[in-house]
N, C-alpha and C. Protein backbone atom coordinates (compact mmCIF):
# COMPACT_ATOMS: atom_id res chain seq x y z
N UNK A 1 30.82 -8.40 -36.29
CA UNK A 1 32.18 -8.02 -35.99
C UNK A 1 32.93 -7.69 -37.27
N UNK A 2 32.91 -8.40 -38.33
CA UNK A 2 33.09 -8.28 -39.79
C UNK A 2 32.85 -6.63 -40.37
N UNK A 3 31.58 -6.65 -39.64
CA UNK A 3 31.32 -5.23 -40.26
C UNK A 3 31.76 -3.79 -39.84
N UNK A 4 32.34 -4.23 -38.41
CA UNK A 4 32.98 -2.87 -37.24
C UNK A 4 34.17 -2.92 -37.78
N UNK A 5 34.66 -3.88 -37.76
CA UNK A 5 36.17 -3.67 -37.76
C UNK A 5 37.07 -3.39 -38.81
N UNK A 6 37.85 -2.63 -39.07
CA UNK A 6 38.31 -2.23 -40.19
C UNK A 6 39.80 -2.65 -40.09
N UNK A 7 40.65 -3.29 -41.33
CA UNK A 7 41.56 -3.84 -40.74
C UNK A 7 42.84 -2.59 -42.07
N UNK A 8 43.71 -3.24 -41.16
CA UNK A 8 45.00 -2.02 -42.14
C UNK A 8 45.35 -2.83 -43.58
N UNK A 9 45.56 -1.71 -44.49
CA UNK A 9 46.38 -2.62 -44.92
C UNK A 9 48.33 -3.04 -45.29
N UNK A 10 48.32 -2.65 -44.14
CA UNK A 10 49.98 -2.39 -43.87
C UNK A 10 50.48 -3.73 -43.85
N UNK A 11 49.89 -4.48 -43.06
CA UNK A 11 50.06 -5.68 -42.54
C UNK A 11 49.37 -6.53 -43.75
N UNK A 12 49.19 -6.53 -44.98
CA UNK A 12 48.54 -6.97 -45.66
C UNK A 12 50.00 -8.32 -45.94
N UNK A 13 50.84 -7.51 -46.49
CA UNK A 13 52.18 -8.58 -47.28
C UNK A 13 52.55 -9.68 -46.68
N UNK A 14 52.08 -9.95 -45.38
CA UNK A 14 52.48 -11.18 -44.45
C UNK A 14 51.34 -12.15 -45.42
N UNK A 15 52.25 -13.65 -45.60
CA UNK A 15 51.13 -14.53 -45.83
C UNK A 15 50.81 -15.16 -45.14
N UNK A 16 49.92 -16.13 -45.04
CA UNK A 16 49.25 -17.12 -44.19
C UNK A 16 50.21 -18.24 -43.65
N UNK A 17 51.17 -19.07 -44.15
CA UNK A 17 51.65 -19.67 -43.88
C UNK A 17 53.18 -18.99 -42.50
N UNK A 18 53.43 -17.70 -42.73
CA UNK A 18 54.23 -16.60 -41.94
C UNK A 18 53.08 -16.51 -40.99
N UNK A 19 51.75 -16.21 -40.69
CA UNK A 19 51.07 -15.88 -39.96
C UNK A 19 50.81 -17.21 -38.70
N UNK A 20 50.66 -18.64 -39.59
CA UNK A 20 50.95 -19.40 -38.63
C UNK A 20 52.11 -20.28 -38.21
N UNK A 21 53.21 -19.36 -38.31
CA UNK A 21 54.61 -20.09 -38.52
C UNK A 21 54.62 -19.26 -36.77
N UNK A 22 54.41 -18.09 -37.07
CA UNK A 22 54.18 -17.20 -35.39
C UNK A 22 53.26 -17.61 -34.08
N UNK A 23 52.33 -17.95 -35.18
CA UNK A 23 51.46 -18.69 -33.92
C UNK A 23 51.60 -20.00 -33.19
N UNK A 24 52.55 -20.73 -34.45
CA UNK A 24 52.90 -21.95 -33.43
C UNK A 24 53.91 -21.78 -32.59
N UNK A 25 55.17 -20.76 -32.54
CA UNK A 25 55.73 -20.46 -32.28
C UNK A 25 55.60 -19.87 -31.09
N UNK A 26 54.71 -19.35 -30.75
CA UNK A 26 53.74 -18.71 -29.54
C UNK A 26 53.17 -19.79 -29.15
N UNK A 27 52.57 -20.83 -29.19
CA UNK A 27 52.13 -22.29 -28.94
C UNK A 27 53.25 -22.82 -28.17
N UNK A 28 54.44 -22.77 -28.99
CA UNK A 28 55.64 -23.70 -28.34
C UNK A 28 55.73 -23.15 -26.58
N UNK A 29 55.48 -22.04 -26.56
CA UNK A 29 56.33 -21.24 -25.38
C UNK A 29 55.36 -21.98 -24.30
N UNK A 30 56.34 -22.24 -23.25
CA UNK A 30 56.26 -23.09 -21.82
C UNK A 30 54.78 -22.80 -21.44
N UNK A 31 54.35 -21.36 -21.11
CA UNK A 31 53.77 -20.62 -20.56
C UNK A 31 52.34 -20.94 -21.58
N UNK A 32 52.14 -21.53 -22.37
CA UNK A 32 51.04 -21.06 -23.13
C UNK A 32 50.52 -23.05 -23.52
N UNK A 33 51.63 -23.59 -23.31
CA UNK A 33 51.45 -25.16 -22.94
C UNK A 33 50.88 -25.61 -21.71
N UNK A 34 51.28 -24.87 -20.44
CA UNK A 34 50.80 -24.90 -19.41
C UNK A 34 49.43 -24.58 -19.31
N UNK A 35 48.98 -23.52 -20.25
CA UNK A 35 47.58 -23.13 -19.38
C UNK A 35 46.58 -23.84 -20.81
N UNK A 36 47.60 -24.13 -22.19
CA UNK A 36 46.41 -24.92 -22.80
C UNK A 36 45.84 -26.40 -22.24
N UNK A 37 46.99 -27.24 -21.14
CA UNK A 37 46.87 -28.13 -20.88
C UNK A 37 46.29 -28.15 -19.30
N UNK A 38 45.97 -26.60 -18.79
CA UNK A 38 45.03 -26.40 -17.57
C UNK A 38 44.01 -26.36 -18.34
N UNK A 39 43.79 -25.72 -19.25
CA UNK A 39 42.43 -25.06 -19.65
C UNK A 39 41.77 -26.47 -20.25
N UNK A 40 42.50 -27.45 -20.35
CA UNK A 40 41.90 -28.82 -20.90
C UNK A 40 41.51 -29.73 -20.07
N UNK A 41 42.50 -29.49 -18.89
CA UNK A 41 42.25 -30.90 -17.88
C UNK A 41 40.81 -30.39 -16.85
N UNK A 42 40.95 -28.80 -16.83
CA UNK A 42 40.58 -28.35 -15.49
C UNK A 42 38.75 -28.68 -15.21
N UNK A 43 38.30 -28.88 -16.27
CA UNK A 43 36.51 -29.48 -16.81
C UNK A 43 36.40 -31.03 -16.88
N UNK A 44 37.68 -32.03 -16.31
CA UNK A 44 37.57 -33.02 -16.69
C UNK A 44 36.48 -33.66 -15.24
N UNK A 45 36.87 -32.95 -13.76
CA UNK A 45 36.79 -33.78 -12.76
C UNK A 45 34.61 -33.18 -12.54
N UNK A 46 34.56 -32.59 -13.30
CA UNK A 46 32.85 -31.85 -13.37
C UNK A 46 32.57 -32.82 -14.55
N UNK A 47 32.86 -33.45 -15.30
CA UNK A 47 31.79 -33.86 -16.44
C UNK A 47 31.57 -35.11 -15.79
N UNK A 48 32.07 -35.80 -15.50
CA UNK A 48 31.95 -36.94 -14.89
C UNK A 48 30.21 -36.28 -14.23
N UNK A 49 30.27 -35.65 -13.07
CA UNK A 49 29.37 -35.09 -12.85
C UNK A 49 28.05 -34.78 -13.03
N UNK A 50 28.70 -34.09 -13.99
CA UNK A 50 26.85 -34.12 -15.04
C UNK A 50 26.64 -35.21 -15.94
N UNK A 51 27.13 -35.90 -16.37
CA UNK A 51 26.97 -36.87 -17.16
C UNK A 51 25.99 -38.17 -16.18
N UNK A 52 26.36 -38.21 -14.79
CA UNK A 52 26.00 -38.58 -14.10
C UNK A 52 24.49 -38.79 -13.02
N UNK A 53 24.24 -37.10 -13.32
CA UNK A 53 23.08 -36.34 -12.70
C UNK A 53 21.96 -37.08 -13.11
N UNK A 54 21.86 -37.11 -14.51
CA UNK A 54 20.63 -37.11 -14.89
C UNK A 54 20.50 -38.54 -14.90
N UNK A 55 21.03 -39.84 -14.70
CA UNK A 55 21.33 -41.25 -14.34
C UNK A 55 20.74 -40.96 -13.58
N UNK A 56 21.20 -40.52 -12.28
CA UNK A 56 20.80 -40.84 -10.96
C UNK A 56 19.38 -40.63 -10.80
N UNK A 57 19.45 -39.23 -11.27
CA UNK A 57 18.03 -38.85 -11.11
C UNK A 57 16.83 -39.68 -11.74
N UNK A 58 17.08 -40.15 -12.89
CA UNK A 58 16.22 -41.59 -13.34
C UNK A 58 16.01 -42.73 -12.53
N UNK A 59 17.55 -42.81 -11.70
CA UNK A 59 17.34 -44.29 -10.90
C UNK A 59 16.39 -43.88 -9.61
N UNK A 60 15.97 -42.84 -9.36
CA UNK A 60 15.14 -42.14 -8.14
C UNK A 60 14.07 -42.08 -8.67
N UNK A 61 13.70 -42.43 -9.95
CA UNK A 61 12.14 -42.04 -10.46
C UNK A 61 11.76 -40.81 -10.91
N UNK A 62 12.59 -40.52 -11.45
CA UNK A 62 12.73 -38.70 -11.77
C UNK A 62 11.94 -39.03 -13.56
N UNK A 63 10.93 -38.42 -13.67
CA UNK A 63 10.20 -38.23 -15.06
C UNK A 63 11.29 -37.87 -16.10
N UNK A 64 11.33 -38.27 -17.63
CA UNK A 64 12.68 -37.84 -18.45
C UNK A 64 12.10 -36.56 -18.68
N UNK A 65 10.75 -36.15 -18.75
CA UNK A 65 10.37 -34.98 -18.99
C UNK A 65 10.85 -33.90 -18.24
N UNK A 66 11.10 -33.88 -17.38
CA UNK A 66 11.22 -32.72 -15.94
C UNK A 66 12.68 -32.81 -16.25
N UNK A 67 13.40 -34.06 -16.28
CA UNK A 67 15.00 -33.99 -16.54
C UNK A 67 15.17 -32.67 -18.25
N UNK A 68 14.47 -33.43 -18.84
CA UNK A 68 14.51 -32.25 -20.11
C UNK A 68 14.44 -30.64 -20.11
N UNK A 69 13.11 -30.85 -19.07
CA UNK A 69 12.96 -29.37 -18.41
C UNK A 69 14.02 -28.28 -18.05
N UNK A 70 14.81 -29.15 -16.79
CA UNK A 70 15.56 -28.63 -16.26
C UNK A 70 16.96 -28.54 -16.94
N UNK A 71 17.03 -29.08 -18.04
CA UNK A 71 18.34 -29.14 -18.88
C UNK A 71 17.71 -27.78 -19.95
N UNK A 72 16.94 -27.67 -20.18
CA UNK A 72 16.55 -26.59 -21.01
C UNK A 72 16.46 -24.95 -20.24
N UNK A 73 16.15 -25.35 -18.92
CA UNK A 73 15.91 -24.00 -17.63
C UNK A 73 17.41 -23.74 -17.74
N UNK A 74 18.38 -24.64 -17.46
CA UNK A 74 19.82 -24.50 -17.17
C UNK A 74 20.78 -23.64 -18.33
N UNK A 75 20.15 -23.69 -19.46
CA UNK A 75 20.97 -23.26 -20.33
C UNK A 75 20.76 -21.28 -20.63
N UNK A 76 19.71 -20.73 -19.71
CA UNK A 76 20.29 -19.16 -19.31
C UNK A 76 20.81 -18.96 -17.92
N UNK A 77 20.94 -19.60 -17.34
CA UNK A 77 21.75 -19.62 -16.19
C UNK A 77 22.61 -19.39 -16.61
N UNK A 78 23.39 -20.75 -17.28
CA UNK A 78 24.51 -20.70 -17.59
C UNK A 78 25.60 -19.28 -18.54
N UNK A 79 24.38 -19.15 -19.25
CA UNK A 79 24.73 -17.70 -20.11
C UNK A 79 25.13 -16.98 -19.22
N UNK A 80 24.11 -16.40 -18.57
CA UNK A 80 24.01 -15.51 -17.40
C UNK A 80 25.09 -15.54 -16.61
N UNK A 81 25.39 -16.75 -15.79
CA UNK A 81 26.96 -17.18 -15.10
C UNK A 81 28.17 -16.59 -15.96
N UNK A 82 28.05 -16.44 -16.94
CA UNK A 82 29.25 -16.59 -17.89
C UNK A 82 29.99 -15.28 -18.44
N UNK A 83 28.56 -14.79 -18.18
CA UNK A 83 28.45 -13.52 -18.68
C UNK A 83 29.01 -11.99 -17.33
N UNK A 84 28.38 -12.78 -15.97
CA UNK A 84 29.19 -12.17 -14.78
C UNK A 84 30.09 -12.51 -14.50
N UNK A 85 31.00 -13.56 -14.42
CA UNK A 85 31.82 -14.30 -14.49
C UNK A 85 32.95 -13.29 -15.22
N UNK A 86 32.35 -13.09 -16.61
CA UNK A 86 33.24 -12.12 -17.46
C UNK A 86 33.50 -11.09 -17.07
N UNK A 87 32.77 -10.36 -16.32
CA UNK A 87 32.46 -8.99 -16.33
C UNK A 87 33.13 -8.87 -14.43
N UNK A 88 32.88 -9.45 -13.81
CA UNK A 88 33.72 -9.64 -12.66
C UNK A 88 35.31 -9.53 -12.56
N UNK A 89 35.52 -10.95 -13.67
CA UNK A 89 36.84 -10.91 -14.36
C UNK A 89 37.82 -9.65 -14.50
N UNK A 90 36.84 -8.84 -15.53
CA UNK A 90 37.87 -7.65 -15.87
C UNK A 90 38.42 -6.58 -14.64
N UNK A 91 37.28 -6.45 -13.59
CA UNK A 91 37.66 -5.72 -12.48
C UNK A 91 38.71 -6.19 -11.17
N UNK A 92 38.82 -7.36 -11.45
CA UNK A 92 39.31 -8.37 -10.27
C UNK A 92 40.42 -9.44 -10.56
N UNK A 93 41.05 -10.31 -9.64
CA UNK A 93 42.09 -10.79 -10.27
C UNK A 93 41.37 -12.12 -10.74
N UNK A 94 41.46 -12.32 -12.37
CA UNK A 94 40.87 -13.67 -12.92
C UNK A 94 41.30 -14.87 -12.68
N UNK A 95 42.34 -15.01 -12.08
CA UNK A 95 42.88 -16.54 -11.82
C UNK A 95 42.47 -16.71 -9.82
N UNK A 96 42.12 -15.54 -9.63
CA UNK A 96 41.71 -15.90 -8.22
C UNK A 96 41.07 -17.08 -7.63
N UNK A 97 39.26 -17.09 -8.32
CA UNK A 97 38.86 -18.68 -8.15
C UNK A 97 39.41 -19.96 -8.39
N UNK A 98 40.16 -20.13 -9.44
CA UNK A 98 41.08 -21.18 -9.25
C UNK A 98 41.75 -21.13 -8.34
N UNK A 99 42.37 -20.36 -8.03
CA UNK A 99 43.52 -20.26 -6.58
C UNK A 99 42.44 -21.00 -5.39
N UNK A 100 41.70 -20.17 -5.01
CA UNK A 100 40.92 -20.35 -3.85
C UNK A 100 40.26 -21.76 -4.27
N UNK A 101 39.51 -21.98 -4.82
CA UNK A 101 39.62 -23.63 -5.15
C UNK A 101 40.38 -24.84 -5.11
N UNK A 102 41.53 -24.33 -5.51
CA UNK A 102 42.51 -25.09 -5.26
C UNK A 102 43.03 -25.46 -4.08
N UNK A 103 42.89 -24.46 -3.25
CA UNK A 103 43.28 -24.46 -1.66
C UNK A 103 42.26 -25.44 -1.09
């Protein structure tokens, strides 16, 4: 990304400390508190979850090997999920699944 992007230098004279005097400032605003403190809580009621899985699945006699397995299978899924997920996103309304979840 370093190497595509070419930056101006118009905007050079701003210093760093002006650069994040704006950004907290943009932090403060209602609207951006709200969704840092969705975007924090909203993964809390799933970890429990998985943290959980692979317990259980031990207390059933589940091999740690196969648990390893499947924690290693899971991690292009997940890419993969993330990656349509994104790409869905841009065509469609992104806060939709939350909505409908929520309901």
């Amino acid at each position: 990304l370093l190497l595509m992007v070419k930056e101006n230098d118009e905007n050079s004279s701003e210093s760093p400390s002006t650069v994040y005097r704006q950004l907290y400032g943009i932090m403060k605003l209602p609207s951006m508190i709200q969704l840092a403190a969705f975007l924090l809580l909203a993964r809390v009621p799933f970890s429990a979850h998985d943290s959980l899985m692979s317990l259980k699945l031990l207390d059933r006699g589940f091999p740690r090997q196969d648990i390893a397995m499947i924690q290693v299978l899971q991690l292009p899924f997940d890419i993969i999920g993330t990656i349509l997920a994104g790409r869905w996103a841009k065509t469609h309304d992104p806060g939709r699944p939350y909505l409908v979840g929520w309901r």
